[in-house]
PDB file of N, CA and C in Angstrom:
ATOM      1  N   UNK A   1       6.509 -17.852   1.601  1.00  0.00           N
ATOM      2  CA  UNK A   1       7.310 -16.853   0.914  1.00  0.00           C
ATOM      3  C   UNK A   1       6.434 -15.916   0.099  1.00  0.00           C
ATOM      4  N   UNK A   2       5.085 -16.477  -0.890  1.00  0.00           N
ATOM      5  CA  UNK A   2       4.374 -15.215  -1.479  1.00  0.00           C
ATOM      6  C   UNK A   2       4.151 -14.820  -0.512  1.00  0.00           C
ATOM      7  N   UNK A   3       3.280 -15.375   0.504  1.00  0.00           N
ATOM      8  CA  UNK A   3       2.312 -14.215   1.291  1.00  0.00           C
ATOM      9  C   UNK A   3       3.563 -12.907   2.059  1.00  0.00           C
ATOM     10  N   UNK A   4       4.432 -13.194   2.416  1.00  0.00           N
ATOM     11  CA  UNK A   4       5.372 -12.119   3.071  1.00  0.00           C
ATOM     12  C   UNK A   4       5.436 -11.027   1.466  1.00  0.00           C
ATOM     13  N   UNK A   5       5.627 -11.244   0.283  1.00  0.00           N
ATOM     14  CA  UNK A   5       6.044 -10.818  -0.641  1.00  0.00           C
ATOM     15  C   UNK A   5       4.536  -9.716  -0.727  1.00  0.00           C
ATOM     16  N   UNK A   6       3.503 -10.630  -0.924  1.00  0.00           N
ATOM     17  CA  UNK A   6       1.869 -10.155  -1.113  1.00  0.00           C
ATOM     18  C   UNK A   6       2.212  -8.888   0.358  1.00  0.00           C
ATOM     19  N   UNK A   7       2.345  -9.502   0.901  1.00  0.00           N
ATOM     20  CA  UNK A   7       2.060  -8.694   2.511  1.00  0.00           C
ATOM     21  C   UNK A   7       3.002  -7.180   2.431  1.00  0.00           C
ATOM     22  N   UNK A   8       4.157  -7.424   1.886  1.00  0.00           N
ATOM     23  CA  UNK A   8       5.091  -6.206   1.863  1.00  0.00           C
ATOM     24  C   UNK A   8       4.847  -5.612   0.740  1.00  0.00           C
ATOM     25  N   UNK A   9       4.680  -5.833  -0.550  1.00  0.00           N
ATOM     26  CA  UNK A   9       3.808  -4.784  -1.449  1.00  0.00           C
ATOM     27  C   UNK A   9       3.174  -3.915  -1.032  1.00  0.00           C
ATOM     28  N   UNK A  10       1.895  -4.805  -0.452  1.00  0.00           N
ATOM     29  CA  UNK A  10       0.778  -4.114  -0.159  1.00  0.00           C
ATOM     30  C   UNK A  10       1.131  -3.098   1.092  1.00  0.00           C
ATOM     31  N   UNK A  11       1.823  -3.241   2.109  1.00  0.00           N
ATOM     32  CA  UNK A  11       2.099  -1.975   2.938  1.00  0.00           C
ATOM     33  C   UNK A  11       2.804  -0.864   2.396  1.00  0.00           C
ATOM     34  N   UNK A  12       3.682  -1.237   1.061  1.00  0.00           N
ATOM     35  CA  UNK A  12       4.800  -0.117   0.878  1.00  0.00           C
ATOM     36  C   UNK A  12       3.691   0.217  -0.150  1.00  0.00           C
ATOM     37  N   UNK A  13       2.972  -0.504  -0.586  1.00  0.00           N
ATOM     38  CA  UNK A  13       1.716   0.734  -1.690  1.00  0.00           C
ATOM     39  C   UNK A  13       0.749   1.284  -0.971  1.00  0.00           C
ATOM     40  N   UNK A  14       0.105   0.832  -0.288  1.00  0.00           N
ATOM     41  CA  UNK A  14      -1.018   1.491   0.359  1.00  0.00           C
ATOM     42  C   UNK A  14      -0.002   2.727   1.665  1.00  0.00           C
ATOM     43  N   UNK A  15       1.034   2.518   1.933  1.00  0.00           N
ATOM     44  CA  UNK A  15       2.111   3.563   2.745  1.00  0.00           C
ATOM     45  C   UNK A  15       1.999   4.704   1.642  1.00  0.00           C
ATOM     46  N   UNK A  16       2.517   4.579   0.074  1.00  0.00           N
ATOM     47  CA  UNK A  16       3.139   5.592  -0.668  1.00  0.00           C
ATOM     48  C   UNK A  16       1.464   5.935  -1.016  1.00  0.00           C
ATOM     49  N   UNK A  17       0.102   5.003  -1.370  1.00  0.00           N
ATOM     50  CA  UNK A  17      -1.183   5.848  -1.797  1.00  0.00           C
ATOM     51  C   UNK A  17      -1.199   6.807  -0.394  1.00  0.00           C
ATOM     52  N   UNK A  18      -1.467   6.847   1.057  1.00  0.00           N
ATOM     53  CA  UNK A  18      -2.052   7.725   1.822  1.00  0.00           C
ATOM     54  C   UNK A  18      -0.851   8.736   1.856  1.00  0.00           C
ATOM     55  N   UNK A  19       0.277   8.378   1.780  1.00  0.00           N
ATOM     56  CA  UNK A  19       1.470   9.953   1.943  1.00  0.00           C
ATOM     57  C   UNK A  19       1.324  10.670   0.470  1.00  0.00           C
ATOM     58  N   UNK A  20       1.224  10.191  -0.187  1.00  0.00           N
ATOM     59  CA  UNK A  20       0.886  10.924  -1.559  1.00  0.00           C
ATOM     60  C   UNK A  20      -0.774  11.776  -1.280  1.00  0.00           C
ATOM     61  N   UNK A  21      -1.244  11.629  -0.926  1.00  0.00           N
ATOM     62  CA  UNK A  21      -2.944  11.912  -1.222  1.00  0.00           C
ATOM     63  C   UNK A  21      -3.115  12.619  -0.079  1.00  0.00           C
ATOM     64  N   UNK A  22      -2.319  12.543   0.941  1.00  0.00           N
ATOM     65  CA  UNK A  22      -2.190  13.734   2.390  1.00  0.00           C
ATOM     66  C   UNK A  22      -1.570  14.715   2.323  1.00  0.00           C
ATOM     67  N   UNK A  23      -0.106  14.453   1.314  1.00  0.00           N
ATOM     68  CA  UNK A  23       0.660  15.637   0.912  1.00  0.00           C
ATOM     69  C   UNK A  23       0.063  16.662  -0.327  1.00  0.00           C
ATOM     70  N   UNK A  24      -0.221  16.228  -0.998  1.00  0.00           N
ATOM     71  CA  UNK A  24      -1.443  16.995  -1.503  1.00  0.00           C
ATOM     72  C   UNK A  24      -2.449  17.316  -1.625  1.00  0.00           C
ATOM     73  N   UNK A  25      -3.564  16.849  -0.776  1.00  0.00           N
ATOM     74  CA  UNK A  25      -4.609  17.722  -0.374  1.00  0.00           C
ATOM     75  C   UNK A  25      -4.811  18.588   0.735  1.00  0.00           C
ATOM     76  N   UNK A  26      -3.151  18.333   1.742  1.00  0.00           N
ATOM     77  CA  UNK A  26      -3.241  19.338   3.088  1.00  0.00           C
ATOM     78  C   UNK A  26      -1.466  20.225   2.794  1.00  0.00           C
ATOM     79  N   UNK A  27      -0.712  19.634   2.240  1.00  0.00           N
ATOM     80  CA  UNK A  27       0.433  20.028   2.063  1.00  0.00           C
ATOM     81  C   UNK A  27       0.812  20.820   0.738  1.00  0.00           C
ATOM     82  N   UNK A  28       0.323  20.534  -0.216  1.00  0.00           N
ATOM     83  CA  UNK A  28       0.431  21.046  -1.746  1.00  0.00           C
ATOM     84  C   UNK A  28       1.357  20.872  -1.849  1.00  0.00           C
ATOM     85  N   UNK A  29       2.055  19.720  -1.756  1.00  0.00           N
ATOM     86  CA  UNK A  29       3.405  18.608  -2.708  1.00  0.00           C
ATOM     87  C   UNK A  29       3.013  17.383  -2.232  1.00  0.00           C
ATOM     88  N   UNK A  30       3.369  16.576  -3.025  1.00  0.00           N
ATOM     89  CA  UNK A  30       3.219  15.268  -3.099  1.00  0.00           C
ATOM     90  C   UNK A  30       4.270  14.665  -2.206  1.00  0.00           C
ATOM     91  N   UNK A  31       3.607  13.539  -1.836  1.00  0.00           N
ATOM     92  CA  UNK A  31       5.114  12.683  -0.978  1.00  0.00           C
ATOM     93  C   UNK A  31       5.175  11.374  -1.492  1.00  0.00           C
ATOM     94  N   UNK A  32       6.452  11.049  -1.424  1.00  0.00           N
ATOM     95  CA  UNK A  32       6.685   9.768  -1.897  1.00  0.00           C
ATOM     96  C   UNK A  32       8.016   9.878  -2.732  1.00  0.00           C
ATOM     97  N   UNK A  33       7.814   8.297  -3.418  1.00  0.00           N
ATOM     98  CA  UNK A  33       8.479   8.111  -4.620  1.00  0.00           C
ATOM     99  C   UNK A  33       8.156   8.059  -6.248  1.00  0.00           C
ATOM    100  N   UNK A  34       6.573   8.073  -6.102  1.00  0.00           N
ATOM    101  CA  UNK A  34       6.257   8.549  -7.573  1.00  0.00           C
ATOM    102  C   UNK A  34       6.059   9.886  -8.439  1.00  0.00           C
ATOM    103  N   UNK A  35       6.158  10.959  -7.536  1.00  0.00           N
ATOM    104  CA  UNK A  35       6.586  12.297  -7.911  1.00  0.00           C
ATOM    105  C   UNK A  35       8.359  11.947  -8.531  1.00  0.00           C
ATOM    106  N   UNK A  36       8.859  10.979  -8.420  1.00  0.00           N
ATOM    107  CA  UNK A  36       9.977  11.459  -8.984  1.00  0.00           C
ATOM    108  C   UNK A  36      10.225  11.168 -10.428  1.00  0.00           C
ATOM    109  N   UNK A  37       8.962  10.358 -10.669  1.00  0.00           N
ATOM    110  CA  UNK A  37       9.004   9.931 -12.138  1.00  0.00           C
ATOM    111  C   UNK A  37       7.652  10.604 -13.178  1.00  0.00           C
ATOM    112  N   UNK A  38       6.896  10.596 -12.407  1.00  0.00           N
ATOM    113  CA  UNK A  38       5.656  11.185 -13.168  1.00  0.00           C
ATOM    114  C   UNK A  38       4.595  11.858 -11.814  1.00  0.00           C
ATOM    115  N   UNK A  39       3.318  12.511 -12.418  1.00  0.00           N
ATOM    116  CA  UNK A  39       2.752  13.470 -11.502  1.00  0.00           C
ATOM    117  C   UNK A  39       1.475  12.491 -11.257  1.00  0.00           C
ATOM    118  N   UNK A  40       0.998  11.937 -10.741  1.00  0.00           N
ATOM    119  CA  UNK A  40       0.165  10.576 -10.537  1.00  0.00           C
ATOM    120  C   UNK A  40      -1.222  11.766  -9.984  1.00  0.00           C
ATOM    121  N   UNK A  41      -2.379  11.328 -10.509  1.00  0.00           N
ATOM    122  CA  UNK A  41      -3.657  12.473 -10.083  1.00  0.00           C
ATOM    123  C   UNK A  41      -3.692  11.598  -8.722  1.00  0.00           C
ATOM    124  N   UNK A  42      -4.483  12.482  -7.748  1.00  0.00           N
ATOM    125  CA  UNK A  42      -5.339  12.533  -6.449  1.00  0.00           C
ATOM    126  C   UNK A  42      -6.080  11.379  -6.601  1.00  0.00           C
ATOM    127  N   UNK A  43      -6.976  10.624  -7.584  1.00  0.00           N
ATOM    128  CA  UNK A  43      -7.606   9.808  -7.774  1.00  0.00           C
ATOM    129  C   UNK A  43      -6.796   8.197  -7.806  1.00  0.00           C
ATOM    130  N   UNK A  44      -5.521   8.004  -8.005  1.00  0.00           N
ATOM    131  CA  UNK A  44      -4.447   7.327  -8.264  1.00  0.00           C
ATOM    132  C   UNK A  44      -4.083   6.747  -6.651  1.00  0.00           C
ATOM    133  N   UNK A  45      -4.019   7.805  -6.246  1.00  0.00           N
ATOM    134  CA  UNK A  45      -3.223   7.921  -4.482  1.00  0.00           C
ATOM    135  C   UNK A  45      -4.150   7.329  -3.946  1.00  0.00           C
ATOM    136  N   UNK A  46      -5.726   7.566  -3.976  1.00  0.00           N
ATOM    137  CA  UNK A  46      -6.686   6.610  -3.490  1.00  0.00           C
ATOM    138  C   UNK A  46      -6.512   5.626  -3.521  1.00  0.00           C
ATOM    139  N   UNK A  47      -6.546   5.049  -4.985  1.00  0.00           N
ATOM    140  CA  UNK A  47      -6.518   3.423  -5.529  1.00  0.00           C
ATOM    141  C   UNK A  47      -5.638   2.959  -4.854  1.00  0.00           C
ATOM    142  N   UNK A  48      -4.720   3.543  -4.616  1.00  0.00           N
ATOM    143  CA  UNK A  48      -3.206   2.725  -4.307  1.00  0.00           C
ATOM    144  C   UNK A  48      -3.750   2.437  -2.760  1.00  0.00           C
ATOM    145  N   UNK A  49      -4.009   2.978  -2.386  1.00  0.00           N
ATOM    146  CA  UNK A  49      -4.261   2.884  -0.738  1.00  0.00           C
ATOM    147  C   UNK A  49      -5.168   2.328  -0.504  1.00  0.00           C
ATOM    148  N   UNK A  50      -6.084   1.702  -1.493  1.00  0.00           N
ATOM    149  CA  UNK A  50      -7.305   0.944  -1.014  1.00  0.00           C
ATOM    150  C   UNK A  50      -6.564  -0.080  -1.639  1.00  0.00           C
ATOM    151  N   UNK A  51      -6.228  -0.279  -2.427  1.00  0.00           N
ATOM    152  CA  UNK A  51      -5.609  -1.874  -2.994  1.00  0.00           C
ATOM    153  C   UNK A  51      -4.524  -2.515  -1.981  1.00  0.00           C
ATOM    154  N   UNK A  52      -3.653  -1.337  -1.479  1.00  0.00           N
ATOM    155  CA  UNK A  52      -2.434  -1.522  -0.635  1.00  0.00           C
ATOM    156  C   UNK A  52      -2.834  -2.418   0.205  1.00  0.00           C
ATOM    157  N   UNK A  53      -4.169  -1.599   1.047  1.00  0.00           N
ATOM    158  CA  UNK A  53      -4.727  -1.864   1.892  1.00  0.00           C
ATOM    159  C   UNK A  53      -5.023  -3.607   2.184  1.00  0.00           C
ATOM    160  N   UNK A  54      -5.768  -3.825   1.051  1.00  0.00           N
ATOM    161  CA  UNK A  54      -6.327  -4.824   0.408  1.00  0.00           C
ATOM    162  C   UNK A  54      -4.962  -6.161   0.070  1.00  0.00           C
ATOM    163  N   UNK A  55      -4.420  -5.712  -0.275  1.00  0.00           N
ATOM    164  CA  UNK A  55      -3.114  -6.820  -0.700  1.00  0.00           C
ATOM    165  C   UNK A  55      -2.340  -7.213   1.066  1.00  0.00           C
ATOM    166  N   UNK A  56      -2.561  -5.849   2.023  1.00  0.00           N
ATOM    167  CA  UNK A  56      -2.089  -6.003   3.624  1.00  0.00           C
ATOM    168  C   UNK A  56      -3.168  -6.923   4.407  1.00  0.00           C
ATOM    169  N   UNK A  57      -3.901  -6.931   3.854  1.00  0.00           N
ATOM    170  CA  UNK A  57      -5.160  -7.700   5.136  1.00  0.00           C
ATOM    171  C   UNK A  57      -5.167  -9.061   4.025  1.00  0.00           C
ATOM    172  N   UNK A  58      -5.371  -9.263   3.101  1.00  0.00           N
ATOM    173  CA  UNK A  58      -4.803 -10.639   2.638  1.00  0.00           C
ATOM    174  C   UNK A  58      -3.628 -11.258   2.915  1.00  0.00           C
ATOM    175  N   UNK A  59      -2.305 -10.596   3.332  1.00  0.00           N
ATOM    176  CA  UNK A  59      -0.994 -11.444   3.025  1.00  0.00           C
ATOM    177  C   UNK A  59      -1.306 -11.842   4.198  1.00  0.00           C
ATOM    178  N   UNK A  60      -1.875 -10.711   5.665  1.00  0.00           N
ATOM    179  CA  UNK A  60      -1.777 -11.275   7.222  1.00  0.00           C
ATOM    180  C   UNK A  60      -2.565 -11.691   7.346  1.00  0.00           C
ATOM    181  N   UNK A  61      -3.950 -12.065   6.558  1.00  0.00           N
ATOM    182  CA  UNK A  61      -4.513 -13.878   6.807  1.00  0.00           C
ATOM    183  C   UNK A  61      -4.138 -14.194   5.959  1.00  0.00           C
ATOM    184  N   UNK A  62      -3.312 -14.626   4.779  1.00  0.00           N
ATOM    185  CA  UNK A  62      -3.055 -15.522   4.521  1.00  0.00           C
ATOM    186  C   UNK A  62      -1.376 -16.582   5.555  1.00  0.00           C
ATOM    187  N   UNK A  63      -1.229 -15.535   6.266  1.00  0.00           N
ATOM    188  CA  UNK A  63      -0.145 -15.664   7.317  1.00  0.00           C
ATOM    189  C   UNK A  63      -0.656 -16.464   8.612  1.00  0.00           C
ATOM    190  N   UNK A  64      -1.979 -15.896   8.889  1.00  0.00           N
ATOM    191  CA  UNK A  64      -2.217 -16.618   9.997  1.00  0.00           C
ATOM    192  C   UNK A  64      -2.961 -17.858  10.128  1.00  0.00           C
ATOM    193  N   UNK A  65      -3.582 -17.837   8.488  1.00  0.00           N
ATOM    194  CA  UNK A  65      -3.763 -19.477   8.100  1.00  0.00           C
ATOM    195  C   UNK A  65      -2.610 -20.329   8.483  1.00  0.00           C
ATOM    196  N   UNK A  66      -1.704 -19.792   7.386  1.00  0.00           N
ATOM    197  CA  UNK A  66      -0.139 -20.877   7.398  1.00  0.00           C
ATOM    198  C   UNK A  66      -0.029 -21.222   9.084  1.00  0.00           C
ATOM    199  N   UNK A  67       0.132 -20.589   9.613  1.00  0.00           N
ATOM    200  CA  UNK A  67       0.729 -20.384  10.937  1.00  0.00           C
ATOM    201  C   UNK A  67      -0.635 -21.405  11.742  1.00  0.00           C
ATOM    202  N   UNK A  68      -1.662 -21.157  11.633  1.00  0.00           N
ATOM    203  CA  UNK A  68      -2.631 -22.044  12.399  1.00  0.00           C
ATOM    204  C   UNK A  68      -2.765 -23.669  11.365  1.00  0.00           C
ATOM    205  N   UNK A  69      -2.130 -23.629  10.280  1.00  0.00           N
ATOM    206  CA  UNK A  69      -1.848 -25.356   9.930  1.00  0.00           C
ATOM    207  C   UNK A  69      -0.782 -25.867  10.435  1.00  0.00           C
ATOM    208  N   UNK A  70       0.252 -25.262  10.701  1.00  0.00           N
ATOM    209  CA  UNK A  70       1.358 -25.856  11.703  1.00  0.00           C
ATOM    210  C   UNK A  70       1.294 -26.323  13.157  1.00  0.00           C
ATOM    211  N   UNK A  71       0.306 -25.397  14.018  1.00  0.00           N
ATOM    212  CA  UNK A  71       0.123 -25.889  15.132  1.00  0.00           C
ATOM    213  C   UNK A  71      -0.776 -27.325  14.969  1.00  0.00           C
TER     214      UNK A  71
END
C-alpha cells in the first residue's frame, strides 16, 4: 500500500514539475495546478520533476521487490 501511494505522488509531481517548466519556457503560461494558488519560479518546476521522478523509480522497485518475494 505505501509503495503504490510513494509511486502515485511521485508521477502526479514529477507530471505537474515538467508541464509547469514546458509551459513556461516554450508557452509563456504555466500549466498545471499550482498556478492556481501561487506563481512557483522555473527553478521549483525542476525540483519537482527530478524528485517526482525520483519518488517514480523508487515506488516501481520498490513494487517489483514485493512482487519478486511472492513468487
Amino acid at each position: 500500500m505505501k509503495n503504490e501511494i510513494v509511486l502515485t505522488v511521485g508521477w502526479v509531481l514529477g507530471i505537474q514539475g515538467v508541464l509547469g517548466f514546458v509551459g513556461r519556457t516554450w508557452f509563456d503560461k504555466d500549466w498545471g495546478l499550482l498556478t492556481l494558488w501561487f506563481d512557483p519560479p522555473s527553478a521549483l518546476y525542476i525540483a519537482m520533476a527530478v524528485v517526482g521522478g525520483a519518488l517514480a523509480v523508487l515506488g516501481e522497485t520498490a513494487k517489483k521487490r514485493v512482487r519478486a518475494r511472492t513468487y
